[in-house]
C-alpha atoms as a PDB file:
ATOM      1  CA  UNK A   1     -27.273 -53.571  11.631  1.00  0.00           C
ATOM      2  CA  UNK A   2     -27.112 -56.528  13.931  1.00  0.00           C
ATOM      3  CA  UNK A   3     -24.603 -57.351  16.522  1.00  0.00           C
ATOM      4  CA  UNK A   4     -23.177 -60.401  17.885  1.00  0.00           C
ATOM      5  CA  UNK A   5     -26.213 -61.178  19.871  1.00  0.00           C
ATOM      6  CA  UNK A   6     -28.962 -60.629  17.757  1.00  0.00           C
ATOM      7  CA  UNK A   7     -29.840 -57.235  18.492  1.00  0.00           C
ATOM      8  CA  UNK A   8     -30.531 -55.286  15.426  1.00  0.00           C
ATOM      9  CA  UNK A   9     -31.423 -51.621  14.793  1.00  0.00           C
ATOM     10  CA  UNK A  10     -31.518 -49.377  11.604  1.00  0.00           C
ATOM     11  CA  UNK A  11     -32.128 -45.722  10.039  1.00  0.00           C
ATOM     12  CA  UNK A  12     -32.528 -43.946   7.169  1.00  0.00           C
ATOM     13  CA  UNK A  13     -30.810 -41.452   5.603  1.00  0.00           C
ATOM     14  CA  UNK A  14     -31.980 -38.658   3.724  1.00  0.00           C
ATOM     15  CA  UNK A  15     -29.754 -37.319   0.911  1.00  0.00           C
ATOM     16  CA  UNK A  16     -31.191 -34.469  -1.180  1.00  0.00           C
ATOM     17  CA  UNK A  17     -29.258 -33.202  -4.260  1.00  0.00           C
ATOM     18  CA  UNK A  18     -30.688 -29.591  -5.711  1.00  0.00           C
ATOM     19  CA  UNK A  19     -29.624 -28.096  -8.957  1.00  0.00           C
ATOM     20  CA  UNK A  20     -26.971 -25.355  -9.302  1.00  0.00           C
ATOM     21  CA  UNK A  21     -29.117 -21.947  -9.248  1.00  0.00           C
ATOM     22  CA  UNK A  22     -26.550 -18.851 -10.532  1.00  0.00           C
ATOM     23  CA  UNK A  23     -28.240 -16.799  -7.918  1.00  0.00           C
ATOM     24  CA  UNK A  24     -26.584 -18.607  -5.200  1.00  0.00           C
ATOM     25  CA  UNK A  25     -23.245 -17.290  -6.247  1.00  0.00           C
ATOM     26  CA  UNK A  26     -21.646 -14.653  -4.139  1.00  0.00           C
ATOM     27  CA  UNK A  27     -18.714 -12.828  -5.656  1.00  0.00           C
ATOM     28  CA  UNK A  28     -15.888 -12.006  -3.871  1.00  0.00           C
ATOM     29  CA  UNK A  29     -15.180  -8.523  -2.524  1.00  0.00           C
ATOM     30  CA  UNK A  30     -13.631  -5.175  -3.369  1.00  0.00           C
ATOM     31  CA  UNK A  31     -10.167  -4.126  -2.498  1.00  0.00           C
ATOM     32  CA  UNK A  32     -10.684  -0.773  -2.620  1.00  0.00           C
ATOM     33  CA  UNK A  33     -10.228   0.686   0.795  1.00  0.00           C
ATOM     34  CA  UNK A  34     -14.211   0.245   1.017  1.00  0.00           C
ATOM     35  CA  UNK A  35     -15.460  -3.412   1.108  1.00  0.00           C
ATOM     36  CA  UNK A  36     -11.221  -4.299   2.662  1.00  0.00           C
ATOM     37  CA  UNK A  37      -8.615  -2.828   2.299  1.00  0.00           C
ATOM     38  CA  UNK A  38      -6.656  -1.386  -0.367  1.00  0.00           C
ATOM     39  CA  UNK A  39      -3.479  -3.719  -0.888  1.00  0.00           C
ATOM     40  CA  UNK A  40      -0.122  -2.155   0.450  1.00  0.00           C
ATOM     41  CA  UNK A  41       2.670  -1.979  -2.586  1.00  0.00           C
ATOM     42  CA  UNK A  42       5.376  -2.510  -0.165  1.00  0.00           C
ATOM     43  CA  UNK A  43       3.986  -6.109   0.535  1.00  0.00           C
ATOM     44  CA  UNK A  44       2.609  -6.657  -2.934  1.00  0.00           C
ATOM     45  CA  UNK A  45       6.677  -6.115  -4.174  1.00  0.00           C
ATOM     46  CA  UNK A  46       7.551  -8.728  -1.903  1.00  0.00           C
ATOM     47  CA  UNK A  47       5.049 -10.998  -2.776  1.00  0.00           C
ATOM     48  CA  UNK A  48       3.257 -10.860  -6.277  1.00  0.00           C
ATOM     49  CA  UNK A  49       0.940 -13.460  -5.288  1.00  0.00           C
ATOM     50  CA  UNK A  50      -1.358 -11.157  -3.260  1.00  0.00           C
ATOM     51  CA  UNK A  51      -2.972 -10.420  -6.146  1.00  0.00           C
ATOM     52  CA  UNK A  52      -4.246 -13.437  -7.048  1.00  0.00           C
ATOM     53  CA  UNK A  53      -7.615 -15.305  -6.196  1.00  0.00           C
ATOM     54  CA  UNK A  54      -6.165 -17.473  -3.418  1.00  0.00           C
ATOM     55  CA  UNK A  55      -5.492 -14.247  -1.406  1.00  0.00           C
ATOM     56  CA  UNK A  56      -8.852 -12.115  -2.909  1.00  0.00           C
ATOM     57  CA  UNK A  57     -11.159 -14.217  -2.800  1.00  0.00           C
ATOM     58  CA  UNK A  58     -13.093 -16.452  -5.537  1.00  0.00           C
ATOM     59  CA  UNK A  59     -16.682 -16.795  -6.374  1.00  0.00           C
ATOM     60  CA  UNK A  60     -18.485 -18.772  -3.836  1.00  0.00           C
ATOM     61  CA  UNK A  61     -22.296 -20.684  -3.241  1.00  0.00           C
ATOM     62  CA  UNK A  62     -22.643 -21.122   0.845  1.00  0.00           C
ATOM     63  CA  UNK A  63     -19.426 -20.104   1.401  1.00  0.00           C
ATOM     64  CA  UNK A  64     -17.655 -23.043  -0.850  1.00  0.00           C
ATOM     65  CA  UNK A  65     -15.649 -22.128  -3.568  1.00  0.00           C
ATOM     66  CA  UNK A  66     -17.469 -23.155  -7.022  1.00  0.00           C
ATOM     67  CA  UNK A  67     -14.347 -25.039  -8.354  1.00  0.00           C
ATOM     68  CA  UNK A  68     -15.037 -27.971  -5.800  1.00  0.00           C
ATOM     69  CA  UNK A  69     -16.522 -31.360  -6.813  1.00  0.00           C
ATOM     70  CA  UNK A  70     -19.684 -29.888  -4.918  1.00  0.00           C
ATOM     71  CA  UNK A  71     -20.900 -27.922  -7.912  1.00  0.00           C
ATOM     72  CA  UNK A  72     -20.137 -30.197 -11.119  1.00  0.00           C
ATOM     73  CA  UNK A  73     -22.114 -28.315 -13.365  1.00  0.00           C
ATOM     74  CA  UNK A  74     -20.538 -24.710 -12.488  1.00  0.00           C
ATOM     75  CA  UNK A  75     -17.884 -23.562 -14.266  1.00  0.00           C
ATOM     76  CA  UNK A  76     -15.929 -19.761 -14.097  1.00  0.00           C
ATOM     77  CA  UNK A  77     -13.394 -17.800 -15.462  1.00  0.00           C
ATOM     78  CA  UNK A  78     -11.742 -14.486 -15.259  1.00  0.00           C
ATOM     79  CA  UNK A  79      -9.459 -11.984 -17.267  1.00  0.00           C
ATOM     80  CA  UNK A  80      -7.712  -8.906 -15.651  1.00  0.00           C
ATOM     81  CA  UNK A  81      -7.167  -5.584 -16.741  1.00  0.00           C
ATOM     82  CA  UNK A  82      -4.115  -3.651 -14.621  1.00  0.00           C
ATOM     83  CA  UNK A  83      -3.992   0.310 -14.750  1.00  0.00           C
ATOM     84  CA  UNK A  84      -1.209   2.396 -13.894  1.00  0.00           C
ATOM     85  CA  UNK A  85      -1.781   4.997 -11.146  1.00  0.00           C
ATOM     86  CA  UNK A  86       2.100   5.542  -9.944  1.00  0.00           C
ATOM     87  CA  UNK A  87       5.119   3.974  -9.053  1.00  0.00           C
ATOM     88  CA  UNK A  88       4.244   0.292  -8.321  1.00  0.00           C
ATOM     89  CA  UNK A  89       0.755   1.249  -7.642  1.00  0.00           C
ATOM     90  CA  UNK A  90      -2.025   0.128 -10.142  1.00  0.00           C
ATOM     91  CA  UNK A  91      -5.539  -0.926  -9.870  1.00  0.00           C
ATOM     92  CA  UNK A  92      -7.188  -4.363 -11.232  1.00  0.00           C
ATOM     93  CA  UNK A  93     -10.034  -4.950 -12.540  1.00  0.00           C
ATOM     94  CA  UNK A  94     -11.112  -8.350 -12.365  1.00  0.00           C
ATOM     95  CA  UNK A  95     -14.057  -9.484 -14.453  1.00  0.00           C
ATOM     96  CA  UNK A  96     -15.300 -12.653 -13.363  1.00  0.00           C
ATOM     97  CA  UNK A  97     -17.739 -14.997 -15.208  1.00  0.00           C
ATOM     98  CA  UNK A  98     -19.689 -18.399 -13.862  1.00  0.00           C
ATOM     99  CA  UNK A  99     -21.732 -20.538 -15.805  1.00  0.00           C
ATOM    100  CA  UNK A 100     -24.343 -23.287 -15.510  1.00  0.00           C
ATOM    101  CA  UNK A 101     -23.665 -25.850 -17.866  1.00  0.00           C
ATOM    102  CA  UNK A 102     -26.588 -27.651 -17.607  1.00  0.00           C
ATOM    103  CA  UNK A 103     -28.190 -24.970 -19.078  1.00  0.00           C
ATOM    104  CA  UNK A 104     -29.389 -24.500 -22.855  1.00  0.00           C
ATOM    105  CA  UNK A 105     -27.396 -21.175 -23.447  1.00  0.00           C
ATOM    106  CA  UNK A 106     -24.579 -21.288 -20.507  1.00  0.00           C
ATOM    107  CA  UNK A 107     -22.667 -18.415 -22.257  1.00  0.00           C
ATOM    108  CA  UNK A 108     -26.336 -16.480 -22.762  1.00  0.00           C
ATOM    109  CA  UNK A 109     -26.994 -17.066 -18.918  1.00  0.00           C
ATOM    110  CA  UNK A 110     -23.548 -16.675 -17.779  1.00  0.00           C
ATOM    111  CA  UNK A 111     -23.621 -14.258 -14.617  1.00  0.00           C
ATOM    112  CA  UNK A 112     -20.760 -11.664 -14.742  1.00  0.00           C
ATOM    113  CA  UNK A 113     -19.302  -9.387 -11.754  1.00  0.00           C
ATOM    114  CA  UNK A 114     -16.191  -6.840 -11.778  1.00  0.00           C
ATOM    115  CA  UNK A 115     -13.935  -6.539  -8.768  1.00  0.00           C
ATOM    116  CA  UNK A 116     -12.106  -3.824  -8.090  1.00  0.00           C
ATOM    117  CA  UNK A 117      -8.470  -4.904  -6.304  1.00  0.00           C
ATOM    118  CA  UNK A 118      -6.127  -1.492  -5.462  1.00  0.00           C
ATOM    119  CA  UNK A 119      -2.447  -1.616  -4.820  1.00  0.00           C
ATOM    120  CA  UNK A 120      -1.053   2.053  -3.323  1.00  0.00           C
ATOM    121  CA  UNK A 121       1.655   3.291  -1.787  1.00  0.00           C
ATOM    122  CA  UNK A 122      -0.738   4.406   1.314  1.00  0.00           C
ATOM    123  CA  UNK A 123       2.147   6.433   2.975  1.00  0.00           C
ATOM    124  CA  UNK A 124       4.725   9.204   2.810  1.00  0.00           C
ATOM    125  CA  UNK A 125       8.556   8.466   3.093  1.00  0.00           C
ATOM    126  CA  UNK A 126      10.084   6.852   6.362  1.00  0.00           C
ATOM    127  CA  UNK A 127      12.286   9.940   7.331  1.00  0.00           C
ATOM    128  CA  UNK A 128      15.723   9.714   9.739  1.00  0.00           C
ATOM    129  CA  UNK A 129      16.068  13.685  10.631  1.00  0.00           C
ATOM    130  CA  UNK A 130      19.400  14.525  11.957  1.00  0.00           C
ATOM    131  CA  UNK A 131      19.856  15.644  15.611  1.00  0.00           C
ATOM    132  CA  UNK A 132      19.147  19.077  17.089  1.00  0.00           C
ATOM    133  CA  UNK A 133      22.798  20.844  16.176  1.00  0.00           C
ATOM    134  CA  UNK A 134      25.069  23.889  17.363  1.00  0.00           C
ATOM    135  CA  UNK A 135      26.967  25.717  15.482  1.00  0.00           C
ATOM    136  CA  UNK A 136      29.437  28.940  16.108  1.00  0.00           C
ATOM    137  CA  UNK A 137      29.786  32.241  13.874  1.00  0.00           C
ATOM    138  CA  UNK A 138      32.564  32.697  11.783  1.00  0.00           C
ATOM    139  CA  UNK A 139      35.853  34.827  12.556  1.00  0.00           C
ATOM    140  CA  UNK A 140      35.346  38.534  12.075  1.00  0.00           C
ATOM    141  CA  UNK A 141      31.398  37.785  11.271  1.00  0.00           C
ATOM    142  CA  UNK A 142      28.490  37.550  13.373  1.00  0.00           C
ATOM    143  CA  UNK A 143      26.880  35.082  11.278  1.00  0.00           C
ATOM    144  CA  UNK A 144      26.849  31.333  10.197  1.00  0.00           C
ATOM    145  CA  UNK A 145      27.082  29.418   7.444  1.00  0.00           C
ATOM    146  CA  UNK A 146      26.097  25.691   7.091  1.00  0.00           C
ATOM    147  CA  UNK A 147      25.864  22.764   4.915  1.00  0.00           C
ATOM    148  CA  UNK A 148      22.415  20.834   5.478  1.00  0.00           C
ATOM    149  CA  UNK A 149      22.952  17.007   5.848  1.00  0.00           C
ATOM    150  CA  UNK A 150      21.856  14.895   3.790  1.00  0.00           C
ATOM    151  CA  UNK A 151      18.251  13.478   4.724  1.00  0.00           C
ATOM    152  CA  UNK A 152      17.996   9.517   5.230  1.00  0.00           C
ATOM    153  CA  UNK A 153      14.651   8.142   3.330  1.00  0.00           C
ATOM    154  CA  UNK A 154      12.930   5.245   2.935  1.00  0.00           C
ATOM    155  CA  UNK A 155      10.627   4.369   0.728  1.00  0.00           C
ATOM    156  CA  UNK A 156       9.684   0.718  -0.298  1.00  0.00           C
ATOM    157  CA  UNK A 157       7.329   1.842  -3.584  1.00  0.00           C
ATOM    158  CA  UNK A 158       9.343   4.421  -5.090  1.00  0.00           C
ATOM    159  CA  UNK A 159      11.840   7.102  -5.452  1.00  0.00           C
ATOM    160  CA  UNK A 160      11.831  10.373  -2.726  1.00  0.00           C
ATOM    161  CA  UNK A 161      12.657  13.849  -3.785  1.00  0.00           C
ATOM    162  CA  UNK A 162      12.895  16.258  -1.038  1.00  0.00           C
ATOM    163  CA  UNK A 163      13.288  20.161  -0.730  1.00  0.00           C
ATOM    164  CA  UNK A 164      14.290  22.189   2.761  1.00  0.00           C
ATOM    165  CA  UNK A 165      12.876  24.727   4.347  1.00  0.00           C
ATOM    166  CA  UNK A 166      14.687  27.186   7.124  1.00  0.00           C
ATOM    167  CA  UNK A 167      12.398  29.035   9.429  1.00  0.00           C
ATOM    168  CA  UNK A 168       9.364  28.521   7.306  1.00  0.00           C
ATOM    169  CA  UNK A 169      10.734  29.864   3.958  1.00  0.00           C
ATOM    170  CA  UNK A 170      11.437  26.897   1.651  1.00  0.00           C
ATOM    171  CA  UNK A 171      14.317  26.714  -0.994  1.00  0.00           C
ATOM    172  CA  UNK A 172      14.828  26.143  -4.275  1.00  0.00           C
ATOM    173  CA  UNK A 173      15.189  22.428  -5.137  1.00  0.00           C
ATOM    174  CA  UNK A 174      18.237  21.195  -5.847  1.00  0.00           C
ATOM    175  CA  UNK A 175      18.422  17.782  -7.127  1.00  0.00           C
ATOM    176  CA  UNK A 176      21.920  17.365  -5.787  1.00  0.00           C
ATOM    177  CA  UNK A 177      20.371  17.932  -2.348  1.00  0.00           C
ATOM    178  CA  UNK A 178      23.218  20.270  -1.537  1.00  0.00           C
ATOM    179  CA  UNK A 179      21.897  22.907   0.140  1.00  0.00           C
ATOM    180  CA  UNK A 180      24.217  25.731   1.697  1.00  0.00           C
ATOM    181  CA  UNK A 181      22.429  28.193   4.589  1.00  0.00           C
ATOM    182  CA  UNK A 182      24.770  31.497   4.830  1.00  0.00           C
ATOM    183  CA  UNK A 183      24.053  34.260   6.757  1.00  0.00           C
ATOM    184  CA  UNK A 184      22.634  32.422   9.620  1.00  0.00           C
ATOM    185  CA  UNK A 185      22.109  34.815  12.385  1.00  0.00           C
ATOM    186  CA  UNK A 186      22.818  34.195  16.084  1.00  0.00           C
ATOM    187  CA  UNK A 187      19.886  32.167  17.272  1.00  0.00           C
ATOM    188  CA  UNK A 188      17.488  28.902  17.184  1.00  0.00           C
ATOM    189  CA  UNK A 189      16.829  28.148  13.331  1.00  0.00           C
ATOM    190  CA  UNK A 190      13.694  25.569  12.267  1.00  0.00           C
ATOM    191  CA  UNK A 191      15.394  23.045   9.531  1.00  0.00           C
ATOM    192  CA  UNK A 192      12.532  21.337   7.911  1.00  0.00           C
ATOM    193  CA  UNK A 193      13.539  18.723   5.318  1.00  0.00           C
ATOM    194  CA  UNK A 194      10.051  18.658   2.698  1.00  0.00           C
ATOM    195  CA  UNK A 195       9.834  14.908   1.344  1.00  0.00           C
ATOM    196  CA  UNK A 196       7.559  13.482  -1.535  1.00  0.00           C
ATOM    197  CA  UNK A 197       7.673  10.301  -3.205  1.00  0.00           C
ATOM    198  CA  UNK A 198       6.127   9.141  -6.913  1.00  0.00           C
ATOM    199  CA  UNK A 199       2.940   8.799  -6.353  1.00  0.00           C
ATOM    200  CA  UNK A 200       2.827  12.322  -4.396  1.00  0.00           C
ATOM    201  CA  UNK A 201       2.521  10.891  -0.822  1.00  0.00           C
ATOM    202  CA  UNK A 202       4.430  13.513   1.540  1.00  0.00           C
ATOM    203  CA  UNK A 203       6.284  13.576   4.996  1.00  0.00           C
ATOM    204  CA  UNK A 204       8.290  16.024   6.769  1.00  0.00           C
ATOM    205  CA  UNK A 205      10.729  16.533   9.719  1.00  0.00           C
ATOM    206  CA  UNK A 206      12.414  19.368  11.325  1.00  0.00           C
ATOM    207  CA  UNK A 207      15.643  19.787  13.331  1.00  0.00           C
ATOM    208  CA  UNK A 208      16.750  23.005  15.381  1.00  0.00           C
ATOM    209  CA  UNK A 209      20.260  24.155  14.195  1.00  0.00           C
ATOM    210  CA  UNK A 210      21.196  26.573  17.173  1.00  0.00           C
ATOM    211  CA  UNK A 211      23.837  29.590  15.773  1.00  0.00           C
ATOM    212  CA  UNK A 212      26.505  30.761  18.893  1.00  0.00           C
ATOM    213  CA  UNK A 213      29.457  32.833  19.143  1.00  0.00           C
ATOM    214  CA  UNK A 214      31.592  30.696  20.169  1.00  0.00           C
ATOM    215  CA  UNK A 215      34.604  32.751  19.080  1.00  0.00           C
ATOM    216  CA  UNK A 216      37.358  33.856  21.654  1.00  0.00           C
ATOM    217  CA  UNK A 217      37.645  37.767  21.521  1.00  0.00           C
ATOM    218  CA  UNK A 218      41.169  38.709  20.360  1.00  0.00           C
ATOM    219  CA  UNK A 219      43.176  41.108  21.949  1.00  0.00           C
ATOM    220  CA  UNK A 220      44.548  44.188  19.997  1.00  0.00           C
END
């Protein structure tokens, strides 16, 4: 390079180009609650795309992804297989397959790995318990009866069933979720609402339902 007034310098550059080696590649990682991570079915509902290689990862030599113009004789594939576990929760298993084409027998050579991406339903139900609550007798009884509210549940992956439980001792199920206490005595009573959603992930919450006599005495 010279300038305007004759000065002149130069350099030289060194480029070195190396071959493809398939022992460079490094796979991407497990999803398994291990390696990262399981993924959350709540988010994966809302967005499919998690799933795919742009969020989990693809095979890589240095860090750069092998689809790149940097690696022109590398070439990959994959295939999925999806198992059911539960309610919008599944496991993938992702075979993946790279190949250098340069070589005599790319298919013979072709380096394979398996990675394991889970999508669960990690937690129990959201639960909205209804306030502490007092209650009187009845007239000419000194005991209560009462109708159980209904429980509020959330639950982005699946369906909640839930059973009650007064004072420790739980009932029957009813899948109406109409549960009638009678014969409440006069005093503090536990109300424990039992929750469980499809893929068997529980929660629980408890009021205190508080039996009075709050009736006038009557003269005679």
């Amino acid at each position: 390079v010279t300038d305007g007034f004759g000065n002149s310098a130069q350099c030289v550059q060194q480029i070195i180009m190396e071959a493809f080696d398939l022992n460079q590649v490094v796979f991407p990682g497990n999803f398994d609650g291990i390696t990262n991570p399981v993924l959350d079915c709540s988010e994966v509902l809302n967005n499919p795309d998690l799933t795919e290689p742009e969020n989990t990862g693809f095979p890589t030599v240095d860090g750069v992804y092998l689809f790149l113009y940097l690696f022109c004789s590398a070439a990959m594939n994959y295939n999925d297989e999806q198992f059911f576990i539960c309610e919008n929760s599944f496991i993938i298993y992702r075979t993946w397959r790279v190949i250098n084409q340069c070589l005599a027998n790319p298919l013979g050579n072709a380096l394979e790995f398996v990675q394991t991406i889970r999508v669960e339903d990690a937690d129990g139900p959201d639960l909205t318990c209804p306030e502490d609550e007092t209650i009187s007798v009845a007239p000419f009884a000194c005991v209560a009866t009462y109708q159980v509210p209904l429980l509020g549940t959330i639950d982005a992956c699946s369906a909640v069933t839930y059973q009650v439980a007064v004072d420790g001792d739980t009932l029957v199920y009813n899948v109406d979720n109409e549960y009638i206490l009678t014969g409440l005595q006069i005093g503090e009573h536990t109300i424990t609402y039992l929750a469980t959603d499809e893929c068997f992930r529980t929660s629980n919450c408890s009021f205190t339902l508080t039996v009075e006599d709050k009736i006038e005495p009557t003269a005679i």
